[in-house]
PDB file of N, CA and C in Angstrom:
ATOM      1  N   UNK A   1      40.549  39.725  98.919  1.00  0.00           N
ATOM      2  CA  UNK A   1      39.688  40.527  98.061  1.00  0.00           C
ATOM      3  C   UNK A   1      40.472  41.252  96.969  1.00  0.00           C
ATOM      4  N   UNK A   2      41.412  41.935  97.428  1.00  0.00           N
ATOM      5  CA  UNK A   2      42.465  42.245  96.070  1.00  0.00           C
ATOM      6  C   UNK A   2      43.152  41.523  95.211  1.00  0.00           C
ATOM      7  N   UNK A   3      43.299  40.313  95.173  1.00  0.00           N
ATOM      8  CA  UNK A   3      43.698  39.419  94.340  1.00  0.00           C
ATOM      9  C   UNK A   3      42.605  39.252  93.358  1.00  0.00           C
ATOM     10  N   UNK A   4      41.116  39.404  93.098  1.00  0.00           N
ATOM     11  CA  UNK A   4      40.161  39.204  92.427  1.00  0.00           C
ATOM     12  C   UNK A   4      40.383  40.294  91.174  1.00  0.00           C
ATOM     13  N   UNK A   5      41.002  41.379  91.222  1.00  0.00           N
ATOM     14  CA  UNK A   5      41.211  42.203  90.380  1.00  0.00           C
ATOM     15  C   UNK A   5      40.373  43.621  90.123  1.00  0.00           C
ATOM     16  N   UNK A   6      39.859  44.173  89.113  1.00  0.00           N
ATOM     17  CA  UNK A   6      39.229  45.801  88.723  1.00  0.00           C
ATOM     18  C   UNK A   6      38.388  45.858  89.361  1.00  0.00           C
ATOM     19  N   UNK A   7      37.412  44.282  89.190  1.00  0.00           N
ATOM     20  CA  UNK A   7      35.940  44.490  89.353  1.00  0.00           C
ATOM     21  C   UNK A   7      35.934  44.662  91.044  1.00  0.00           C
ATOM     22  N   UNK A   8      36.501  44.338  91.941  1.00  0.00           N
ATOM     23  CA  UNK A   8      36.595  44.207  93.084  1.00  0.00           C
ATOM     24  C   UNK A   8      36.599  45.569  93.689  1.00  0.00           C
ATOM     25  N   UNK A   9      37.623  46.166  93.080  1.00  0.00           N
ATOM     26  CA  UNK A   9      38.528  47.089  93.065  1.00  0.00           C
ATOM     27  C   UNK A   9      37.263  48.508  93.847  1.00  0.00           C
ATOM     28  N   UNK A  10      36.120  48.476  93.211  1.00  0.00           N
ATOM     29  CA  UNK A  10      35.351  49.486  93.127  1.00  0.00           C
ATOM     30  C   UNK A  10      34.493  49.204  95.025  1.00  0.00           C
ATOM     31  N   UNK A  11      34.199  47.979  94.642  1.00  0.00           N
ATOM     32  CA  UNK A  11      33.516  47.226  96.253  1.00  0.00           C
ATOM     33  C   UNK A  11      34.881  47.311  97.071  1.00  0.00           C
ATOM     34  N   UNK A  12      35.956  47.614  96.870  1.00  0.00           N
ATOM     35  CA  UNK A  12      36.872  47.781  97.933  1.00  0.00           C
ATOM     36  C   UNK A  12      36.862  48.980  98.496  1.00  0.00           C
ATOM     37  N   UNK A  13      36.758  50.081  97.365  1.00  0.00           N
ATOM     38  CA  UNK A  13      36.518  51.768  97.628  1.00  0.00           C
ATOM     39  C   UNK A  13      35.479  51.772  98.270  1.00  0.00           C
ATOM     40  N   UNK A  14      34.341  51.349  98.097  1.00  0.00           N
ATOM     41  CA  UNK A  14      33.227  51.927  98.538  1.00  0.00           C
ATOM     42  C   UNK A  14      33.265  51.087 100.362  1.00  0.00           C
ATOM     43  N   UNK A  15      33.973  50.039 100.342  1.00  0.00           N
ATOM     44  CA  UNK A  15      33.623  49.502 101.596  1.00  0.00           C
ATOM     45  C   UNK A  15      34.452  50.689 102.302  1.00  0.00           C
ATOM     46  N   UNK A  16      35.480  51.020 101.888  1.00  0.00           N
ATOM     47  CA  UNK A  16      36.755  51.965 103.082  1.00  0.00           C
ATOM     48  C   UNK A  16      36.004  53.543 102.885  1.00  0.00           C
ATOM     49  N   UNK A  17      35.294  53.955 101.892  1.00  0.00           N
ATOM     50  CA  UNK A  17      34.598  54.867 102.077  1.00  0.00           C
ATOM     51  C   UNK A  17      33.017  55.103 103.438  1.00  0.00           C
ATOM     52  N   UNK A  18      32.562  53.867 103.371  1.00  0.00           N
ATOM     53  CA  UNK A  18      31.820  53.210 104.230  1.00  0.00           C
ATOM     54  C   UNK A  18      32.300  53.052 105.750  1.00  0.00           C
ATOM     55  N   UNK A  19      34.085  52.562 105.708  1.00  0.00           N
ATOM     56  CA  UNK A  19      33.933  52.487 107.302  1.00  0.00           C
ATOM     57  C   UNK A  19      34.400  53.844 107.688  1.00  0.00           C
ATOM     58  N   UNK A  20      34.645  55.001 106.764  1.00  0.00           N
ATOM     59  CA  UNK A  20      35.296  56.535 107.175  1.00  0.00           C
ATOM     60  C   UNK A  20      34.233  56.940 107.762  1.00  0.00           C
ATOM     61  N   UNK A  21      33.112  56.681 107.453  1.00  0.00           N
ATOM     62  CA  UNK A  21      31.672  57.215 107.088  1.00  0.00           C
ATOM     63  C   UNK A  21      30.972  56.783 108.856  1.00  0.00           C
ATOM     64  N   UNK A  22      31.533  55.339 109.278  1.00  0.00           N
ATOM     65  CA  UNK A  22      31.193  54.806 110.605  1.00  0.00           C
ATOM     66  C   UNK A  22      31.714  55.589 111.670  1.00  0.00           C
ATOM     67  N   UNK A  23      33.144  55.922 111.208  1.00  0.00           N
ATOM     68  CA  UNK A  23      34.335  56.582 111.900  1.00  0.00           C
ATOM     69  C   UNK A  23      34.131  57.822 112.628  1.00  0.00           C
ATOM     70  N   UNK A  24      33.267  58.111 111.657  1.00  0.00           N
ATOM     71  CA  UNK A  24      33.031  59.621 111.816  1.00  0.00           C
ATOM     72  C   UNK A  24      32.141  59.904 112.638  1.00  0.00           C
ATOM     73  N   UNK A  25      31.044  58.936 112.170  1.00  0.00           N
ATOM     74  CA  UNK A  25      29.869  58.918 113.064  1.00  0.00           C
ATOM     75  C   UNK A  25      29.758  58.840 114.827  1.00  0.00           C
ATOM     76  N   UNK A  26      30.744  56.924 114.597  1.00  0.00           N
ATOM     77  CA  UNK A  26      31.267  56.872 115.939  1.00  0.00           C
ATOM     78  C   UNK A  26      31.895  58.066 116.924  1.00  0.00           C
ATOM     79  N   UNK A  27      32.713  58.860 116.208  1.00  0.00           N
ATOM     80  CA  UNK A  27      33.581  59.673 116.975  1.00  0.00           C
ATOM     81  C   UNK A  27      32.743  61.108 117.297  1.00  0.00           C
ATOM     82  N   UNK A  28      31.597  61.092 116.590  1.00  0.00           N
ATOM     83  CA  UNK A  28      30.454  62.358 117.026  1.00  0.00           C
ATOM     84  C   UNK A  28      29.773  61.910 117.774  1.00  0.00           C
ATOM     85  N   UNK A  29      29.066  60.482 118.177  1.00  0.00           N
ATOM     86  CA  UNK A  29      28.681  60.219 119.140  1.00  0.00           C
ATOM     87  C   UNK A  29      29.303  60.038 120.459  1.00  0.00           C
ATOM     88  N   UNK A  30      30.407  59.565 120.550  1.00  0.00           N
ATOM     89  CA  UNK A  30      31.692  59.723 121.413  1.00  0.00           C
ATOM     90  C   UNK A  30      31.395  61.569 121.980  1.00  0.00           C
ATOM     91  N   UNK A  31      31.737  62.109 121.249  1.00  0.00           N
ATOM     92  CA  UNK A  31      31.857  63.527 121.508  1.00  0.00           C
ATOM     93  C   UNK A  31      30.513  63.775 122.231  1.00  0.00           C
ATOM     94  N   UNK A  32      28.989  63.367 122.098  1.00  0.00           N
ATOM     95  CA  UNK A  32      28.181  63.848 122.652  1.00  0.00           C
ATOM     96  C   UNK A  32      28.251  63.367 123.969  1.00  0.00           C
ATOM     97  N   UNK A  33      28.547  62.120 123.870  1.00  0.00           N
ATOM     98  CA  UNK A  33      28.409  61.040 125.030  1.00  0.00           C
ATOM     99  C   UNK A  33      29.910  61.381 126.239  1.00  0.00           C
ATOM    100  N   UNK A  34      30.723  62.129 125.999  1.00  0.00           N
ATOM    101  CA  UNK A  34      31.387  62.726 126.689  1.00  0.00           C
ATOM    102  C   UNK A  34      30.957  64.310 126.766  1.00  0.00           C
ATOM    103  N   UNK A  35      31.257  64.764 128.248  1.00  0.00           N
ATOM    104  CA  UNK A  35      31.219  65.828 128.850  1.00  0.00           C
ATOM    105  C   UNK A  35      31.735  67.541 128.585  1.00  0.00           C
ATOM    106  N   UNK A  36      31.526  67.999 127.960  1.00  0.00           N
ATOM    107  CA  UNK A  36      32.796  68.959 127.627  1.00  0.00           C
ATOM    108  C   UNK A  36      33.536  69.666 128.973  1.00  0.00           C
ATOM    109  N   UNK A  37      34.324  69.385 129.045  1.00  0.00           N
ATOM    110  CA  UNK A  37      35.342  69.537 130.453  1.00  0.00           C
ATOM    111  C   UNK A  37      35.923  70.842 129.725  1.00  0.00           C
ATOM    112  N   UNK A  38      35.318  72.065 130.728  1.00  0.00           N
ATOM    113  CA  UNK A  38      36.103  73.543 130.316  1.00  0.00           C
ATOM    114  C   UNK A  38      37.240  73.849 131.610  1.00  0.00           C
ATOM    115  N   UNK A  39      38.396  74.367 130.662  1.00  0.00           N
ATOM    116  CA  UNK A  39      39.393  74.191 131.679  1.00  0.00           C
ATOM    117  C   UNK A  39      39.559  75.972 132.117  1.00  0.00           C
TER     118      UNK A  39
END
């Protein structure tokens, strides 16, 4: 995909903006779906 050049360039940002966006999500559902263990 980076070999295609500028135009790419923008659909590359937005995809890695996109999987931060999953990341985040994933890892708040994680958090609900685990227990809070008070020590």
């Amino acid at each position: 995909m980076v070999e295609r050049g500028t135009a790419d360039q923008l659909t590359i940002r937005r995809l890695k903006k996109k999987k931060l966006r999953l990341k985040d999500m994933i890892a708040i559902i994680e958090d609900r779906l685990t227990p809070d263990i008070i020590a």
